[in-house]
N, C-alpha and C. Protein backbone atom coordinates (compact mmCIF):
# COMPACT_ATOMS: atom_id res chain seq x y z
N UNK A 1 -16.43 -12.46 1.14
CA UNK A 1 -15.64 -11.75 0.14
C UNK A 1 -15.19 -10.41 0.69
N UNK A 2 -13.90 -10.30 0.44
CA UNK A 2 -13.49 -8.89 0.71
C UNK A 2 -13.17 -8.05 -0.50
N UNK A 3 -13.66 -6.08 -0.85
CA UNK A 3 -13.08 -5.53 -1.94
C UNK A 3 -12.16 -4.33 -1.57
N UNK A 4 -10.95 -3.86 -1.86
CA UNK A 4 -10.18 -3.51 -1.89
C UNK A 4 -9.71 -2.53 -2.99
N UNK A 5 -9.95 -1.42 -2.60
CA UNK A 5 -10.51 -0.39 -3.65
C UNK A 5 -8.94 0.86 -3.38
N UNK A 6 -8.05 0.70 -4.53
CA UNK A 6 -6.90 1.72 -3.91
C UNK A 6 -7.23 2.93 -4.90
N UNK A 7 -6.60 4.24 -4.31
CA UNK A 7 -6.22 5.40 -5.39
C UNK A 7 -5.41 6.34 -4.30
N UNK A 8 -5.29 7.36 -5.08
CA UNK A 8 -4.42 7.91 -4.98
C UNK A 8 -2.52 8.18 -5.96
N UNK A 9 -3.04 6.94 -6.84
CA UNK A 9 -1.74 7.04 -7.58
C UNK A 9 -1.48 7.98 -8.53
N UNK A 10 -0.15 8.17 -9.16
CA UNK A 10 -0.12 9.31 -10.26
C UNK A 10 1.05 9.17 -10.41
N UNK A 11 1.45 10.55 -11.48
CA UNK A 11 2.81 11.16 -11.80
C UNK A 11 3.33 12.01 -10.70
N UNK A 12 4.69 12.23 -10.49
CA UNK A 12 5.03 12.76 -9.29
C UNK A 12 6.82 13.00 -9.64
N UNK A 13 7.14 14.40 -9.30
CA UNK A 13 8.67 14.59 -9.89
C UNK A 13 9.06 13.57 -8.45
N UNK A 14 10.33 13.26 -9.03
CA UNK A 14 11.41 12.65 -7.76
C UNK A 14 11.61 13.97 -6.65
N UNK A 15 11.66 13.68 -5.69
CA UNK A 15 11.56 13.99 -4.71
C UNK A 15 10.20 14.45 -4.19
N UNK A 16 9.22 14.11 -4.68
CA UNK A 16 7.91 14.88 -4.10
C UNK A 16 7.31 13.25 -3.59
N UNK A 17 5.92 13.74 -2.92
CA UNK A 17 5.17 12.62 -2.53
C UNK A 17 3.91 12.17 -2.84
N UNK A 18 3.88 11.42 -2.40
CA UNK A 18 2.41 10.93 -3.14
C UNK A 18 1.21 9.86 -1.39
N UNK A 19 0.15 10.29 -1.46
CA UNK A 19 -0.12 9.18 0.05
C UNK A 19 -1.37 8.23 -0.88
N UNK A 20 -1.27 7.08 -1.08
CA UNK A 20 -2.30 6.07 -1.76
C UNK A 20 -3.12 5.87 0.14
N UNK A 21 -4.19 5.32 -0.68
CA UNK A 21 -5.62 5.08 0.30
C UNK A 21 -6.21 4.13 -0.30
N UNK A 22 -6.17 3.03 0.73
CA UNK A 22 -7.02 1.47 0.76
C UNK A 22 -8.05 1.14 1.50
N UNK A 23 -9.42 1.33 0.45
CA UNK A 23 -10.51 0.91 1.56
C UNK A 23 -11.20 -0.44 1.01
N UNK A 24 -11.27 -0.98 2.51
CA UNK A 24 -11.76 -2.05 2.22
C UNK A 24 -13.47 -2.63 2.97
N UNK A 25 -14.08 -3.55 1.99
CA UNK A 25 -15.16 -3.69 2.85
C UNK A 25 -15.82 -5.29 2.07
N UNK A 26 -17.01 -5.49 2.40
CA UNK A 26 -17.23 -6.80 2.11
C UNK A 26 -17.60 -7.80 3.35
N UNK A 27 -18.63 -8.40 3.10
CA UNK A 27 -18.94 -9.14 4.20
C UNK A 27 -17.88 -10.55 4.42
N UNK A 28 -16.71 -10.46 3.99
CA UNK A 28 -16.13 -11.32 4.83
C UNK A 28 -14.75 -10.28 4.97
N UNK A 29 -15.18 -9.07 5.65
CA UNK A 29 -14.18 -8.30 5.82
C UNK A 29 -14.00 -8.44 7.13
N UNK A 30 -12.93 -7.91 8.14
CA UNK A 30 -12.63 -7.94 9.39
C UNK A 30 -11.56 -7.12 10.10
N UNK A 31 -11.30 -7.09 11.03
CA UNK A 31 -9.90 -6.04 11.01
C UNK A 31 -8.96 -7.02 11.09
N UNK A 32 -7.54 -6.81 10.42
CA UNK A 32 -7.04 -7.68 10.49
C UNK A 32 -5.17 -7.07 9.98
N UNK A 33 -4.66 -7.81 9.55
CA UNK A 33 -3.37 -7.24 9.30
C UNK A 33 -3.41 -6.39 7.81
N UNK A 34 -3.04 -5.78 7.12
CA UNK A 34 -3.09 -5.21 5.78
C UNK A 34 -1.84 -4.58 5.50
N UNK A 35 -2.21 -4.35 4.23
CA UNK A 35 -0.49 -3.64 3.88
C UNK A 35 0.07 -3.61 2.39
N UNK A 36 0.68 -2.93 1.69
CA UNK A 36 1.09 -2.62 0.65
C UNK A 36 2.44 -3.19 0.00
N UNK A 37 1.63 -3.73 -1.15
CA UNK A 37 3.24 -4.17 -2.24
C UNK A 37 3.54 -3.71 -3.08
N UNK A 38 4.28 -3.97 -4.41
CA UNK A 38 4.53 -3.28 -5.82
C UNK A 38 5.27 -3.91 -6.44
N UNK A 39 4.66 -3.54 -7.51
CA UNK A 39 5.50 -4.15 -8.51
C UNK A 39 5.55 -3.62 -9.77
N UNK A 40 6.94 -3.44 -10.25
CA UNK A 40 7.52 -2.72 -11.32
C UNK A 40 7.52 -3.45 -12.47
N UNK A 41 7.63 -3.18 -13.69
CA UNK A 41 7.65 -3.56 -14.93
C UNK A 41 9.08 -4.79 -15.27
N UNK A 42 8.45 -6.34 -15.23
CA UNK A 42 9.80 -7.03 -15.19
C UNK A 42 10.58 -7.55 -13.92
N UNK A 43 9.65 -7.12 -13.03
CA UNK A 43 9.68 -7.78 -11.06
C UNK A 43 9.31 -8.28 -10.87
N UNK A 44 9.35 -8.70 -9.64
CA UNK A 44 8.49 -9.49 -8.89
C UNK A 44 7.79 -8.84 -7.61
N UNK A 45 6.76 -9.17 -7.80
CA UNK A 45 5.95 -8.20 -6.49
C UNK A 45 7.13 -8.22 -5.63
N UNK A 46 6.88 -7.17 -4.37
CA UNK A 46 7.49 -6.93 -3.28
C UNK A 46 7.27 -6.28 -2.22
N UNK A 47 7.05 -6.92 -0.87
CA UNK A 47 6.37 -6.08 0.38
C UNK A 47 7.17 -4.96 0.34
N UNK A 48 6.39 -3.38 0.81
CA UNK A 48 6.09 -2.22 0.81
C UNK A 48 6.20 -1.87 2.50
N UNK A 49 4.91 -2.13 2.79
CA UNK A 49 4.66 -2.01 4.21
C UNK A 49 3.44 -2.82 4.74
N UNK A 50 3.83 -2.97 6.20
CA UNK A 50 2.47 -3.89 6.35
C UNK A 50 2.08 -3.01 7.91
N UNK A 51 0.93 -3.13 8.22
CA UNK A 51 0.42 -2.84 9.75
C UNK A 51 -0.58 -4.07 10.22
N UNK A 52 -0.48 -3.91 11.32
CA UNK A 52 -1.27 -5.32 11.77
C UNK A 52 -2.26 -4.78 12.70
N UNK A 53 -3.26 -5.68 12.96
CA UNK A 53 -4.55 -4.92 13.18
C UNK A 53 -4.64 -3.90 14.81
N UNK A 54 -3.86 -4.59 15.59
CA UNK A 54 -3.08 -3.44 16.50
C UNK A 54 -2.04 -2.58 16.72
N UNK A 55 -1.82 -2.40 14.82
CA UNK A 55 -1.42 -1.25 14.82
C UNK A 55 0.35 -1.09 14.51
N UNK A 56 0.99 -2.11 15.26
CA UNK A 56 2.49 -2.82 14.88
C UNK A 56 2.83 -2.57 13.19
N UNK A 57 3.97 -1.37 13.02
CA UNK A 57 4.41 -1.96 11.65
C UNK A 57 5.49 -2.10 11.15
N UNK A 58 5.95 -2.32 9.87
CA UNK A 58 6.27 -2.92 9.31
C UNK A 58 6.71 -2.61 7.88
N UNK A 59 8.34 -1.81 7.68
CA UNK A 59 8.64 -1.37 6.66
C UNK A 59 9.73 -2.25 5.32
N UNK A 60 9.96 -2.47 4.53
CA UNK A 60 11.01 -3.33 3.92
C UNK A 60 12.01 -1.79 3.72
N UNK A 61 13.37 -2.78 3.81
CA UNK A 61 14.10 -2.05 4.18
C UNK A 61 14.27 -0.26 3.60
N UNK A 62 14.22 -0.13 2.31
CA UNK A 62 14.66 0.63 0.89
C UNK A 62 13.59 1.79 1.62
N UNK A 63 11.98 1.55 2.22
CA UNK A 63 11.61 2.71 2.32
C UNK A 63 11.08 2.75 3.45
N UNK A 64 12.11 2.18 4.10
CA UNK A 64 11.88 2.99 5.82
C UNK A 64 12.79 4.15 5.88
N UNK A 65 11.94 4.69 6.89
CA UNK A 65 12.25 6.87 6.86
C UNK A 65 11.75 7.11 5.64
N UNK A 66 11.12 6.58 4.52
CA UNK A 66 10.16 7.41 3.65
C UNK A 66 8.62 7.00 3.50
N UNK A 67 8.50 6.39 3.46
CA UNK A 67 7.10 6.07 3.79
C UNK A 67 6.68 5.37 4.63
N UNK A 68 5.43 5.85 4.94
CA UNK A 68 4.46 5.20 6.13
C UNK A 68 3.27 5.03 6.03
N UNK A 69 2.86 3.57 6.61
CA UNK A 69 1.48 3.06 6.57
C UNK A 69 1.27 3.88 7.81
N UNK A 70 -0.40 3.56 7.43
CA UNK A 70 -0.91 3.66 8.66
C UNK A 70 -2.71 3.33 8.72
N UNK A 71 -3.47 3.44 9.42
CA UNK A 71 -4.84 3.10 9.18
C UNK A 71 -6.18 3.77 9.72
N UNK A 72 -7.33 3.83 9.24
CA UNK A 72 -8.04 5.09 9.11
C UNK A 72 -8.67 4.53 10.75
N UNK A 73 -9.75 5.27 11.36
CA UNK A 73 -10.57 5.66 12.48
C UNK A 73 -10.71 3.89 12.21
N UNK A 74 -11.98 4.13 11.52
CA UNK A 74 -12.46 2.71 11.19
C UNK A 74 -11.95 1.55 10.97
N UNK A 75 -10.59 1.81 10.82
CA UNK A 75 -9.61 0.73 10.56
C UNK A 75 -10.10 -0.41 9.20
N UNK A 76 -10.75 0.51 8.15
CA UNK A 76 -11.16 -0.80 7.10
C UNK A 76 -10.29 0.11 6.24
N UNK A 77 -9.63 1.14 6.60
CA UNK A 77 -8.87 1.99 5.61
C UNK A 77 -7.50 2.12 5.75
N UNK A 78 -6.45 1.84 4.93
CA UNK A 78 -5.18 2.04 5.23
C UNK A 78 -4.60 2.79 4.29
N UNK A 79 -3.73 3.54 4.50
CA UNK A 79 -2.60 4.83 4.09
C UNK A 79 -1.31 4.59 3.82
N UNK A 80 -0.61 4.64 2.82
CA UNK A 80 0.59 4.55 2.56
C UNK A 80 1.57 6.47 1.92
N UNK A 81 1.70 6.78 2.99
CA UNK A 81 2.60 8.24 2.76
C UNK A 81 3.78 7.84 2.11
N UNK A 82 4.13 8.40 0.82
CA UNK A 82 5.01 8.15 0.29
C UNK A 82 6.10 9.54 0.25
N UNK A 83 7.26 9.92 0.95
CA UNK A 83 8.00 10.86 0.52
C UNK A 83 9.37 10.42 0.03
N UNK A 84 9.39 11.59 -0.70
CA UNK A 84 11.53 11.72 -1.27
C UNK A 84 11.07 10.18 -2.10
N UNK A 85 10.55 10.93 -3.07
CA UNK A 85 10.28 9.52 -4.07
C UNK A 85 11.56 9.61 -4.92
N UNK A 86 11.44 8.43 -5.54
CA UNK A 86 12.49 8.21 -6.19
C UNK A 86 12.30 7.31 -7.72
N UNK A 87 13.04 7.44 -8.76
CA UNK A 87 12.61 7.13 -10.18
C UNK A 87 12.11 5.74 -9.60
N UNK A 88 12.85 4.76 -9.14
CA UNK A 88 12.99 3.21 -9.06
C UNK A 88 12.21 2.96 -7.83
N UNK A 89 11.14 4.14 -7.97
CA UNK A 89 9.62 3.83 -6.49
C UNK A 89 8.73 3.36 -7.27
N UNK A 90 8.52 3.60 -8.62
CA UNK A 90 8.15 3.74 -9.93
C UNK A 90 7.62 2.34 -10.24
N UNK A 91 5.81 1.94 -9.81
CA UNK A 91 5.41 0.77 -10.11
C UNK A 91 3.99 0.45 -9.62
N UNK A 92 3.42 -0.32 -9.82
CA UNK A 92 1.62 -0.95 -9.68
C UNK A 92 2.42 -1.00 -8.16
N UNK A 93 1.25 -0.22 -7.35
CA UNK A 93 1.26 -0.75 -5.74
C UNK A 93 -0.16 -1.51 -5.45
N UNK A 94 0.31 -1.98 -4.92
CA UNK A 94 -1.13 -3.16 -4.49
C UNK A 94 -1.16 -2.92 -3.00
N UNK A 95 -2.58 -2.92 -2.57
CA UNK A 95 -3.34 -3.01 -1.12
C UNK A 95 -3.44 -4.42 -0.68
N UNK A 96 -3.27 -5.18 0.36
CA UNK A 96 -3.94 -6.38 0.53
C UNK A 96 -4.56 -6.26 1.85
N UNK A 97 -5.11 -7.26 2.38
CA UNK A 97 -5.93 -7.76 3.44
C UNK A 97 -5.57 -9.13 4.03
N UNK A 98 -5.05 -9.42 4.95
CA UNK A 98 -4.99 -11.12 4.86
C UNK A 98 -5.74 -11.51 5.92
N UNK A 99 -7.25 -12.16 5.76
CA UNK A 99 -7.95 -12.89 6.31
C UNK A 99 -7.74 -13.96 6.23
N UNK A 100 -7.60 -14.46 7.80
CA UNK A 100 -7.22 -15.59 8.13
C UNK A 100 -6.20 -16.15 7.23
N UNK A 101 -5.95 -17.30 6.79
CA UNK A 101 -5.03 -17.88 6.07
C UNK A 101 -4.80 -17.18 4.14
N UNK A 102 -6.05 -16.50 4.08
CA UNK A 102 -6.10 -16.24 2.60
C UNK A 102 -6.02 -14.58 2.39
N UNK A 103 -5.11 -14.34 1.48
CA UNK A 103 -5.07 -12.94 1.29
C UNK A 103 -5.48 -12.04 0.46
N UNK A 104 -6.21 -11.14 0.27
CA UNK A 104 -6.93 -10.70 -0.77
C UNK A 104 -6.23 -9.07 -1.16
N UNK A 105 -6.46 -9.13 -2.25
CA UNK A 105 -5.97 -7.98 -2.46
C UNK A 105 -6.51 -6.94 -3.70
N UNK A 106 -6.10 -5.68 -3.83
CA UNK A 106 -6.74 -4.64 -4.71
C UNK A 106 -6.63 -5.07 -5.99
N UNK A 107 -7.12 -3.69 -7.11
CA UNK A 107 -7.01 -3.88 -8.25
C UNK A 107 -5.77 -3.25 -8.59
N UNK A 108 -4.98 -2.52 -7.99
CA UNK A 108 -3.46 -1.54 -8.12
C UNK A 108 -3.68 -0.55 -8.32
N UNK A 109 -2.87 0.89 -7.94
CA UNK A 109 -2.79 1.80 -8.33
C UNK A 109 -1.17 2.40 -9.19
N UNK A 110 -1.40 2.67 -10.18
CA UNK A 110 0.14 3.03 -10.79
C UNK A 110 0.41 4.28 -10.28
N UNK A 111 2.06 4.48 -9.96
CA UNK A 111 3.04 5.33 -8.91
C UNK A 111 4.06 5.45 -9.69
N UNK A 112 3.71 6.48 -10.63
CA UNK A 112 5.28 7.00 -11.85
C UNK A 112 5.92 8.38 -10.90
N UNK A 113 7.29 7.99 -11.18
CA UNK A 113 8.24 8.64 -10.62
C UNK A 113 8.95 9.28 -11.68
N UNK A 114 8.94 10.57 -12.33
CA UNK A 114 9.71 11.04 -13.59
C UNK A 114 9.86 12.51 -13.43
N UNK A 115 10.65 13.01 -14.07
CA UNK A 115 11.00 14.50 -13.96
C UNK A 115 10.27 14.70 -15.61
């Protein structure tokens, strides 16, 4: 089992930033690829960013040049820097893990974007 524990979320005017933090652990934890999705009210989830366990990443298009993964010493921890936010950043971000074929993922952190 792997657990997947995010925070860092909140309220945040547009244009400011916000950095969420994913730690993960569990004895069927491992290093492995990880990475962040979201999903807004009435969406459909949607990859964020991903890093892979050496480190390679991986932005969808909308927030490359604003945010960046990245992953702790220990590598059971990953970072998502969020800048120059924007209203429509505005949604549950999810952490995952994908061991081996199966992917596990957090409980969400909510990321409101409002003046």
């Amino acid at each position: 089992q792997v657990q997947l524990v995010e925070s860092g979320g909140g309220l945040v005017q547009p244009g400011g930033f916000l950095r969420l933090s994913c730690a993960a652990s569990g004895s069927g934890f491992s290093i492995s690829a990880m990475g962040w999705h979201r999903q807004a009210p009435g969406k459909e989830r949607e990859l964020v960013a991903a890093i892979t366990s050496g480190g390679i990443t991986h932005y969808a298009h909308s927030m490359k040049g604003r945010f960046t993964i990245s992953r702790g010493n220990a590598k059971n921890t990953v970072y998502l820097l969020m800048n120059s936010l924007k209203p429509e950043d505005t949604a549950v971000y999810y952490c995952n893990s994908d061991q081996g074929n199966y992917r596990y993922w957090g409980q969400g952190t909510q990321v409101t974007v409002s003046s």
